[in-house]
Protein backbone atom coordinates (compact mmCIF):
# COMPACT_ATOMS: atom_id res chain seq x y z
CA UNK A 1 169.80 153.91 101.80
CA UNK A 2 169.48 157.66 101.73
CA UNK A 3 166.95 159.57 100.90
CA UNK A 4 166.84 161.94 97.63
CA UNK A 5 164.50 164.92 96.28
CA UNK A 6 163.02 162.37 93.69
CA UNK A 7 162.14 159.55 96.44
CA UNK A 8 160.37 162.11 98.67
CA UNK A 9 158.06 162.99 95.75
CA UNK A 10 157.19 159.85 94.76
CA UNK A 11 156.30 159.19 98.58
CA UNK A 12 154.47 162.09 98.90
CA UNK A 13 152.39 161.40 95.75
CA UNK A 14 152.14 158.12 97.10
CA UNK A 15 150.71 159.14 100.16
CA UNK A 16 148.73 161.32 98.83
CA UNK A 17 146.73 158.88 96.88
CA UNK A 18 146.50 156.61 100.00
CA UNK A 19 145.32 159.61 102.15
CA UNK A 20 142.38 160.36 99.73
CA UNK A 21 140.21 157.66 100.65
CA UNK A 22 140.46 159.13 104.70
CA UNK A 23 139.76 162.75 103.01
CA UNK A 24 136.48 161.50 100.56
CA UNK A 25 135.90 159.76 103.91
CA UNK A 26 135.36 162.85 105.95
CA UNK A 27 134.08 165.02 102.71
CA UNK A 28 137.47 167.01 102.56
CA UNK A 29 140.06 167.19 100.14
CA UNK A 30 143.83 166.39 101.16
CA UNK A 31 146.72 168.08 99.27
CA UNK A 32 150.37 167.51 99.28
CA UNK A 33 152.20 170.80 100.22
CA UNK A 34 155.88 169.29 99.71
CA UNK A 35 158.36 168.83 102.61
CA UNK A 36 161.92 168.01 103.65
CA UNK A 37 164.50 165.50 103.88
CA UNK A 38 167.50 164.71 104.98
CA UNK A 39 170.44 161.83 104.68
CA UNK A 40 167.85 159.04 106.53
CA UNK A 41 164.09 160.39 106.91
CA UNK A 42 161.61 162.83 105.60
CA UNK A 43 158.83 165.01 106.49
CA UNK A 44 155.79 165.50 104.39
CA UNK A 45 152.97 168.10 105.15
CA UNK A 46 149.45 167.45 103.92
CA UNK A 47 146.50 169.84 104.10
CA UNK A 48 142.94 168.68 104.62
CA UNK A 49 140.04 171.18 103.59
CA UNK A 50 136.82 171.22 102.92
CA UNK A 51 135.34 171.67 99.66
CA UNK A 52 133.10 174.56 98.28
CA UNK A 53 129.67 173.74 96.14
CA UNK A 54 131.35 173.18 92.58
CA UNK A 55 134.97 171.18 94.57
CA UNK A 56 137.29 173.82 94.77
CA UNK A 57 139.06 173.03 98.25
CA UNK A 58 139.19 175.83 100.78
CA UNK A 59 142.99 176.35 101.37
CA UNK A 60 143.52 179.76 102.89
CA UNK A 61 144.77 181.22 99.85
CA UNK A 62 141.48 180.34 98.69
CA UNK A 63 139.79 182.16 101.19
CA UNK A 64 142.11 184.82 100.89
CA UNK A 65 141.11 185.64 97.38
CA UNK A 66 137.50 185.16 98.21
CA UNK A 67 138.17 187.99 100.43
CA UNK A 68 139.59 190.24 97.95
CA UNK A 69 138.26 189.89 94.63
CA UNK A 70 134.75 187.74 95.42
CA UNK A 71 133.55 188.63 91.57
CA UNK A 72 136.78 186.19 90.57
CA UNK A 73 136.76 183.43 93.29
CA UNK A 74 136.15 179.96 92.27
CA UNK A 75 135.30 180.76 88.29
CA UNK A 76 136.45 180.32 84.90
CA UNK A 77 137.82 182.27 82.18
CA UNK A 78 139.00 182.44 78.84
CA UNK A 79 142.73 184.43 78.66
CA UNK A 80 143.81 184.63 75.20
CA UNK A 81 147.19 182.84 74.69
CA UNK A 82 146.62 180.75 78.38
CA UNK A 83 143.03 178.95 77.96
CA UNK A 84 140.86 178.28 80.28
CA UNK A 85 142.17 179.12 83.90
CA UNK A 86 140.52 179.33 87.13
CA UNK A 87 141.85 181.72 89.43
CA UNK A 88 142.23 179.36 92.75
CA UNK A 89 144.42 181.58 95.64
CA UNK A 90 146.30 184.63 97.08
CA UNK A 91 149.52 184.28 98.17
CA UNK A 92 149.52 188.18 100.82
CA UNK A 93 153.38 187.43 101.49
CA UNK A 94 154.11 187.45 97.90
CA UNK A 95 154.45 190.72 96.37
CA UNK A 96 155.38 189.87 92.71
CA UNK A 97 153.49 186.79 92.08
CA UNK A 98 150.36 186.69 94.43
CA UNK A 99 147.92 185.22 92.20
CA UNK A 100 147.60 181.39 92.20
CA UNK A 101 145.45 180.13 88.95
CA UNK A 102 144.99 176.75 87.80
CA UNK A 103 145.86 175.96 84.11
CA UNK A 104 142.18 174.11 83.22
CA UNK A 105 143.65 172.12 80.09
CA UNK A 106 146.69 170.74 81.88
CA UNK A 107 145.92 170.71 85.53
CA UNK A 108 148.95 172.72 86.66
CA UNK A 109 149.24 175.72 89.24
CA UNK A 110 151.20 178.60 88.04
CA UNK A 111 151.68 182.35 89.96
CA UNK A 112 151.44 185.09 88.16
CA UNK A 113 150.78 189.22 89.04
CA UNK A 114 147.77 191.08 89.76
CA UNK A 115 147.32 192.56 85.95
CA UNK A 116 145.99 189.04 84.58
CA UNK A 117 142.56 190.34 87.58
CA UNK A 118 142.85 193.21 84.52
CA UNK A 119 142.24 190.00 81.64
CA UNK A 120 139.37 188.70 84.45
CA UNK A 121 136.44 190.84 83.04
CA UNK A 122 132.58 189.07 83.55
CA UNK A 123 132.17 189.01 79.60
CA UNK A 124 134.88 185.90 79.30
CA UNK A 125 133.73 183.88 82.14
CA UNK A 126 132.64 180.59 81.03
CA UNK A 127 129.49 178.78 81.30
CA UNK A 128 130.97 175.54 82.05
């Protein structure tokens, strides 16, 4: 049997939901951060970090953008025409797309450019 892009996810979402009892555990949070395959094996990478005060894991993006813009780190606002998002990384190696912020109504990650920091003013910050 060989191995395809669609069996390696489900693994790794697999695993990842056998690997969070070990991470609650230890008080850390494990994420799956993909991997590769070939014809007859795979490799998966997990990440274990700990956890800040509200549960936002600290991945070194994380820290990263704690670094640079500590007014944003770990909050939530209201962009008009996205929802609720909470800015959760900084990718330094990419130059386009270094913000990482979590869509709050669906879950997802997306990357998007330094002008939605711009969108990121105090006065739409949530109180949730």
């Amino acid at each position: 049997m060989t191995m395809t892009r669609q069996k390696c996810q489900m693994i790794g979402r697999e695993a990842q939901e056998a690997l969070e009892a070990v991470a609650r555990k230890h008080n850390l949070t494990v994420i799956y951060k993909g991997g590769s395959y070939d014809d007859t094996n795979t490799t998966l990478k997990f990440l274990f970090a700990d956890e800040t005060t509200d549960g936002t894991a600290m991945t070194p993006e994380f820290m990263a953008l704690r670094a640079l813009y500590p007014e944003i780190a770990g909050y939530e606002f209201y962009i008009p025409g996205r929802g609720y998002v909470k800015p959760i990384g900084w990718n330094s190696r990419a130059k386009k797309y270094p913000l990482v912020y979590q869509n709050l109504s669906d879950g997802k990650r997306y990357k998007t450019t330094q002008s939605l920091l711009t969108e990121c003013t105090p006065e739409r910050r949530s109180d949730a």
